[in-house]
Protein backbone atom coordinates (compact mmCIF):
# COMPACT_ATOMS: atom_id res chain seq x y z
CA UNK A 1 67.25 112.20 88.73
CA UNK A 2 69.90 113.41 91.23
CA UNK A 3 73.03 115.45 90.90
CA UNK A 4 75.27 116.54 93.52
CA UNK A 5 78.55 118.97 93.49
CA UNK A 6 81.79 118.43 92.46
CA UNK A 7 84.27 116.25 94.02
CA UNK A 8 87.04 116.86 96.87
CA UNK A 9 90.26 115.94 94.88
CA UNK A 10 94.02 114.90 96.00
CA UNK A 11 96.99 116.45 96.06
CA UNK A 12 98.45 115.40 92.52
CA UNK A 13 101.84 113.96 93.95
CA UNK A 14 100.00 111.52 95.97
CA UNK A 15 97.86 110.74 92.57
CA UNK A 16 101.03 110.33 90.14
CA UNK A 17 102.50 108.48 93.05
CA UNK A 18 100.02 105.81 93.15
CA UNK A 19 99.52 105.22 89.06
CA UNK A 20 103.92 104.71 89.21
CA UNK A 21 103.34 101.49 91.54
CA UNK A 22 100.16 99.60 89.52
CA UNK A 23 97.01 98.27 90.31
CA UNK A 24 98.66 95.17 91.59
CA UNK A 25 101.19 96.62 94.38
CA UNK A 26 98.04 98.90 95.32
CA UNK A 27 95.90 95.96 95.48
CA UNK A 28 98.17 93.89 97.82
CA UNK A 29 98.70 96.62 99.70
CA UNK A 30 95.42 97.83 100.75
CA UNK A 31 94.69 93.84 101.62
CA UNK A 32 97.22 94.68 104.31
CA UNK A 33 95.65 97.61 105.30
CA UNK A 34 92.19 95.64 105.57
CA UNK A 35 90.25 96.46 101.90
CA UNK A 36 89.86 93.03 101.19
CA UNK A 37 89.09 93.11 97.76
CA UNK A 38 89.33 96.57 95.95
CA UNK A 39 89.81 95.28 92.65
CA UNK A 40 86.70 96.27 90.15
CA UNK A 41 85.88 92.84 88.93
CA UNK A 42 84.45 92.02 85.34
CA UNK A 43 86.06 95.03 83.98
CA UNK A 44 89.36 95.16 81.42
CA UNK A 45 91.51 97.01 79.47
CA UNK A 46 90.59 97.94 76.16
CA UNK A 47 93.73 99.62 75.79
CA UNK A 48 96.50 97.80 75.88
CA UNK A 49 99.86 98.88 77.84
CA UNK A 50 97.88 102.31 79.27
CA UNK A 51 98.16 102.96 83.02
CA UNK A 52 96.10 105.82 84.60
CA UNK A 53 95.22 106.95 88.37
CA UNK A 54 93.17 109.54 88.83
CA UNK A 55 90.61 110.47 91.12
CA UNK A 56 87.41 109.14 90.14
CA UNK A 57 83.83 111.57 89.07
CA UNK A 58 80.66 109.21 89.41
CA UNK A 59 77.92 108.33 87.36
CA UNK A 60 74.96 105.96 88.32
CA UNK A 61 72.54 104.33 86.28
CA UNK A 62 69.05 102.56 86.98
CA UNK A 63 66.94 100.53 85.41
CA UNK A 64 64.66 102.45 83.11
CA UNK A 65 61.22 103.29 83.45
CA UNK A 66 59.13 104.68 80.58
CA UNK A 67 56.55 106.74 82.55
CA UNK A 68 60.13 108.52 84.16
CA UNK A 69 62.07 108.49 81.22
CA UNK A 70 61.18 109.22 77.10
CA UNK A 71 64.07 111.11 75.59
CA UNK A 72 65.70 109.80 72.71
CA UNK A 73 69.18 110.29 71.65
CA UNK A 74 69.33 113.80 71.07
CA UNK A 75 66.21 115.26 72.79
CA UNK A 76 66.49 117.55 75.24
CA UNK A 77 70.03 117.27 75.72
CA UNK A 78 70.51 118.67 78.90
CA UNK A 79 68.25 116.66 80.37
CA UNK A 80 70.82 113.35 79.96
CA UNK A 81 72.96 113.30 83.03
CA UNK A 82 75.55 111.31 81.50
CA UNK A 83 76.64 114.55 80.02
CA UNK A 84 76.89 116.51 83.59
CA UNK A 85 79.15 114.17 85.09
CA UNK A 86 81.53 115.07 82.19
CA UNK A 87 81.52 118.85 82.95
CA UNK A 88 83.00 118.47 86.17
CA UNK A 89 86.05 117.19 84.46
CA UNK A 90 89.29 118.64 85.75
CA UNK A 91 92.87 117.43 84.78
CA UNK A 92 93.65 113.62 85.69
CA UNK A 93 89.94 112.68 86.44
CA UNK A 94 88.71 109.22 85.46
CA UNK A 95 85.00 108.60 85.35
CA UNK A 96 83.50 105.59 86.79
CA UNK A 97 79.90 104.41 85.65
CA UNK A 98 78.02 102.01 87.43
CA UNK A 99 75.66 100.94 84.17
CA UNK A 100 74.35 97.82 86.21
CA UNK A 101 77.04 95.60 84.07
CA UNK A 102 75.35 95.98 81.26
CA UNK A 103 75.94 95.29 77.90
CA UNK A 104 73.45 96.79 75.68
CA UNK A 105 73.27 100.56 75.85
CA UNK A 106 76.76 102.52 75.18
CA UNK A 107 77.16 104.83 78.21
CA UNK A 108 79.64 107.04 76.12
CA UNK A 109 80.12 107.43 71.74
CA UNK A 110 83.31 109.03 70.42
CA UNK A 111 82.01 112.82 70.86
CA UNK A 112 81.37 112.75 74.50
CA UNK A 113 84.56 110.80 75.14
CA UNK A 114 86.34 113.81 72.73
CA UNK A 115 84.81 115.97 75.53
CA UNK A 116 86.37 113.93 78.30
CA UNK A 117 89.56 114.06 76.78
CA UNK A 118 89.59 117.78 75.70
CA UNK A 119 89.01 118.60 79.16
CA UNK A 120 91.88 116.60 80.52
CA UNK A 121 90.28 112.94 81.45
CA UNK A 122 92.76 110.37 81.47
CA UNK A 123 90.58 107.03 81.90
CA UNK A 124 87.44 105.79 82.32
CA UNK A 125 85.98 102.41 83.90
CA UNK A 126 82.22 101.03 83.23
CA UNK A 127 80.24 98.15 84.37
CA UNK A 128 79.19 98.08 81.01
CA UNK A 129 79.96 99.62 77.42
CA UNK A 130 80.79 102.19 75.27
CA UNK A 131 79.76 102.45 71.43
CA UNK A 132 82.08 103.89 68.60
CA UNK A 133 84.85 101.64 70.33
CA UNK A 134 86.82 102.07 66.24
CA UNK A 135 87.30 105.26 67.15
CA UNK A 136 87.06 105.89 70.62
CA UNK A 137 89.98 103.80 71.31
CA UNK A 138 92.03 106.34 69.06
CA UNK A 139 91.41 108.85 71.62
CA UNK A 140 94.20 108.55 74.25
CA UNK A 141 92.31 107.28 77.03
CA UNK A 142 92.31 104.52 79.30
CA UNK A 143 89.45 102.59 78.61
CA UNK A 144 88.38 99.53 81.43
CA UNK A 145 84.75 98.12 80.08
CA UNK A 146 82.44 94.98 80.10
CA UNK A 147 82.22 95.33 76.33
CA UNK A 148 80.96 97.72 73.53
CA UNK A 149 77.83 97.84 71.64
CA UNK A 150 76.30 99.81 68.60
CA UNK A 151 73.75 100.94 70.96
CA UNK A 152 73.32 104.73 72.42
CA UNK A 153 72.90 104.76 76.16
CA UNK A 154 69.19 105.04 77.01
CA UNK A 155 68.41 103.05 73.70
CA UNK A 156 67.68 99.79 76.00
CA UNK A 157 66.98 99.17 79.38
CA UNK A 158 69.15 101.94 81.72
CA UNK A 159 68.95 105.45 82.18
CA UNK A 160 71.60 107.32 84.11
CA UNK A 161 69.95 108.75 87.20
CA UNK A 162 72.63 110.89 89.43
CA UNK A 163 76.41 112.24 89.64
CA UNK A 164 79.15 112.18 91.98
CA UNK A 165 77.03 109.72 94.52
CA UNK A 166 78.48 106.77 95.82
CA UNK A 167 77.90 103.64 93.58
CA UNK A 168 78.46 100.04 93.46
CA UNK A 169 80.93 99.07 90.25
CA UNK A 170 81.15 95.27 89.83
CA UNK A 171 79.40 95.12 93.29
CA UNK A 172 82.43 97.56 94.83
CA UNK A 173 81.83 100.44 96.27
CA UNK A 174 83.28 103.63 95.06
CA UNK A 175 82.95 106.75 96.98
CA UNK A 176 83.42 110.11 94.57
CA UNK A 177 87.13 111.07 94.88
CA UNK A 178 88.18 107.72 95.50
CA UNK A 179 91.61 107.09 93.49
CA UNK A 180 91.52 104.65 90.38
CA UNK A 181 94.38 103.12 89.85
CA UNK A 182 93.90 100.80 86.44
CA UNK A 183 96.61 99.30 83.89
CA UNK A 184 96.98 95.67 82.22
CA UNK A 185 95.73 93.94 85.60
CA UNK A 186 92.58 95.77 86.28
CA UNK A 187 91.35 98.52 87.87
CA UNK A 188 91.31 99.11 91.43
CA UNK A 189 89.68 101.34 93.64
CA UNK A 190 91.72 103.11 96.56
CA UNK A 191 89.63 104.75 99.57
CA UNK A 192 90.62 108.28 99.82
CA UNK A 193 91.52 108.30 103.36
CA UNK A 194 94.16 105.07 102.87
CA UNK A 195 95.73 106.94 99.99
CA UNK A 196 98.89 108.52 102.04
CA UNK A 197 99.67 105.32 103.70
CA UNK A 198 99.02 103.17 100.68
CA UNK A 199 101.72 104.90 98.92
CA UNK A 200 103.98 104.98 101.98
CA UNK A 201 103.52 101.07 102.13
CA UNK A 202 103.53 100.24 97.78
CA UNK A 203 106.78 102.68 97.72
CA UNK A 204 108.89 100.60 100.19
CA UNK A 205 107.07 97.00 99.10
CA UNK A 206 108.10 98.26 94.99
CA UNK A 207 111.70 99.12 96.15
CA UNK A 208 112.82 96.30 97.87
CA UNK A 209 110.63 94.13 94.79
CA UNK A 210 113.55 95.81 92.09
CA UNK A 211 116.34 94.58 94.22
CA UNK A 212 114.88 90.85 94.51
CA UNK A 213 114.02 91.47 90.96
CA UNK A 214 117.47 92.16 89.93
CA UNK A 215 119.00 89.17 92.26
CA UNK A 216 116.63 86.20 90.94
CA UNK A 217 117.58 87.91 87.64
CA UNK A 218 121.12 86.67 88.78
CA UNK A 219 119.78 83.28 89.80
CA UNK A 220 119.35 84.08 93.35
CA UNK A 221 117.36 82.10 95.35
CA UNK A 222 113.87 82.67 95.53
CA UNK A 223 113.28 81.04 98.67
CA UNK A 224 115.54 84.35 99.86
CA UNK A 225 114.42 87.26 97.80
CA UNK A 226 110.84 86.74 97.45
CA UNK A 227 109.51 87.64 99.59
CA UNK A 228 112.75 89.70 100.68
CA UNK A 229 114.21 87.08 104.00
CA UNK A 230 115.20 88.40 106.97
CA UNK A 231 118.36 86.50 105.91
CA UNK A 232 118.65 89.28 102.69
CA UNK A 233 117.58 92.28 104.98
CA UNK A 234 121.58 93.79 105.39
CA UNK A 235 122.22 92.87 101.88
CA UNK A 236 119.35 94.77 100.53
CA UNK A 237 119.87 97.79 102.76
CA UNK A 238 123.55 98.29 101.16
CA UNK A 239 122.08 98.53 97.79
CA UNK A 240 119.94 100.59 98.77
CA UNK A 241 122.44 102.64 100.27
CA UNK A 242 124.31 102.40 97.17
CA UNK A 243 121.23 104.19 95.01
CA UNK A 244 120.95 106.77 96.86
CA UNK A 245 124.82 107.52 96.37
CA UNK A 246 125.04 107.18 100.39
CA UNK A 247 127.54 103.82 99.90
């Protein structure tokens, strides 16, 4: 079993920045900037109308092997690593487990996702499940899963095996201190290094998307404002202008 240090995290404007535009703005955007597909695929909201970002503390699982691994629930306590990646948990963090997608052994209960929460999590996102989902989902976090089960976490066929490593989450890649950015859509994973410029590019994109909002609102053409026409380019720029009390 493997565990590394703590993460490298962002500056928190560039964090708070990113969860204001969505998973859906950052996932166009980062197409543009050549991440194909960053969206974490077979996971979904389990809580309704929640939006987090936050950079992301890792947790890998592997297939279990009896001779390597014994404990039960509550053996030896310290020896369960799912615990350790929880005590690097710093204000805003969202943990990401890669439990191989799957859907019998509950990565987290209620009283390590109390922990989480306590110590300022804001979301978390699983290939796989949780158990005590009834109350869990009481808790004020984000919660992006396969599924839940009754089952604890080593009870079946996985065994978590290191933290803060880089891991594949519904076959994506997530390095530790990438930025999650998850609401109603999905989650999506945002390379550190494109951060800055993603939120330079989603700012602009989500701007000029409220004007053509507002103008198809009016019964403008779409053909015009969306996307926003060269045609609609002056027009937009005075109310622009105008919102920033400069018209």
């Amino acid at each position: 079993m493997i565990q590394t240090p703590d993460i490298q995290r962002p500056p928190r404007d560039l964090v708070l920045g990113l969860q204001h535009i969505g998973s859906a703005t950052a996932a166009g955007e980062l197409s543009r900037l050549g991440i194909r597909d960053p969206h974490l695929r077979g996971v979904r909201t389990f809580t309704p109308g929640v939006t987090v970002a936050g950079p992301a503390l890792t947790l890998q699982f592997m297939p279990k092997r009896e001779d390597q691994y014994r404990q039960d629930e509550y053996a030896d306590p310290e020896k369960q690593l799912h615990r350790h990646v929880l005590y690097h948990t710093q204000e805003g963090d969202v943990v990401v487990v890669d439990a191989r997608g799957h859907l019998g052994s509950g990565v987290f209960g209620e009283m390590m996702l109390t922990y989480f929460k306590g110590r300022g999590g804001v979301g978390v996102v699983i290939d796989g499940c949780i158990r005590d989902f009834p109350k869990a989902k009481h808790l004020g976090l984000g919660l992006w899963l396969k599924g839940t089960t009754p089952n604890f976490h080593t009870q079946t066929d996985i065994v978590p095996f290191a933290v803060n490593v880089p891991i594949a989450v519904c076959d994506t890649l997530v390095m530790p201190g990438d930025i999650i950015v998850a609401d109603d859509d999905g989650a999506v994973v945002v390379p550190i290094g494109l951060a800055p410029e993603l939120l330079k590019k989603a700012s602009e994109h989500a701007e000029w998307e409220d004007f053509s909002r507002m103008r198809l609102a009016q019964g403008g053409d779409l053909r015009k404002y969306y996307p926003l026409s060269e045609e609609a380019r002056a027009e937009y720029e005075e109310w622009r202008k105008q919102q920033s009390g400069q018209g």
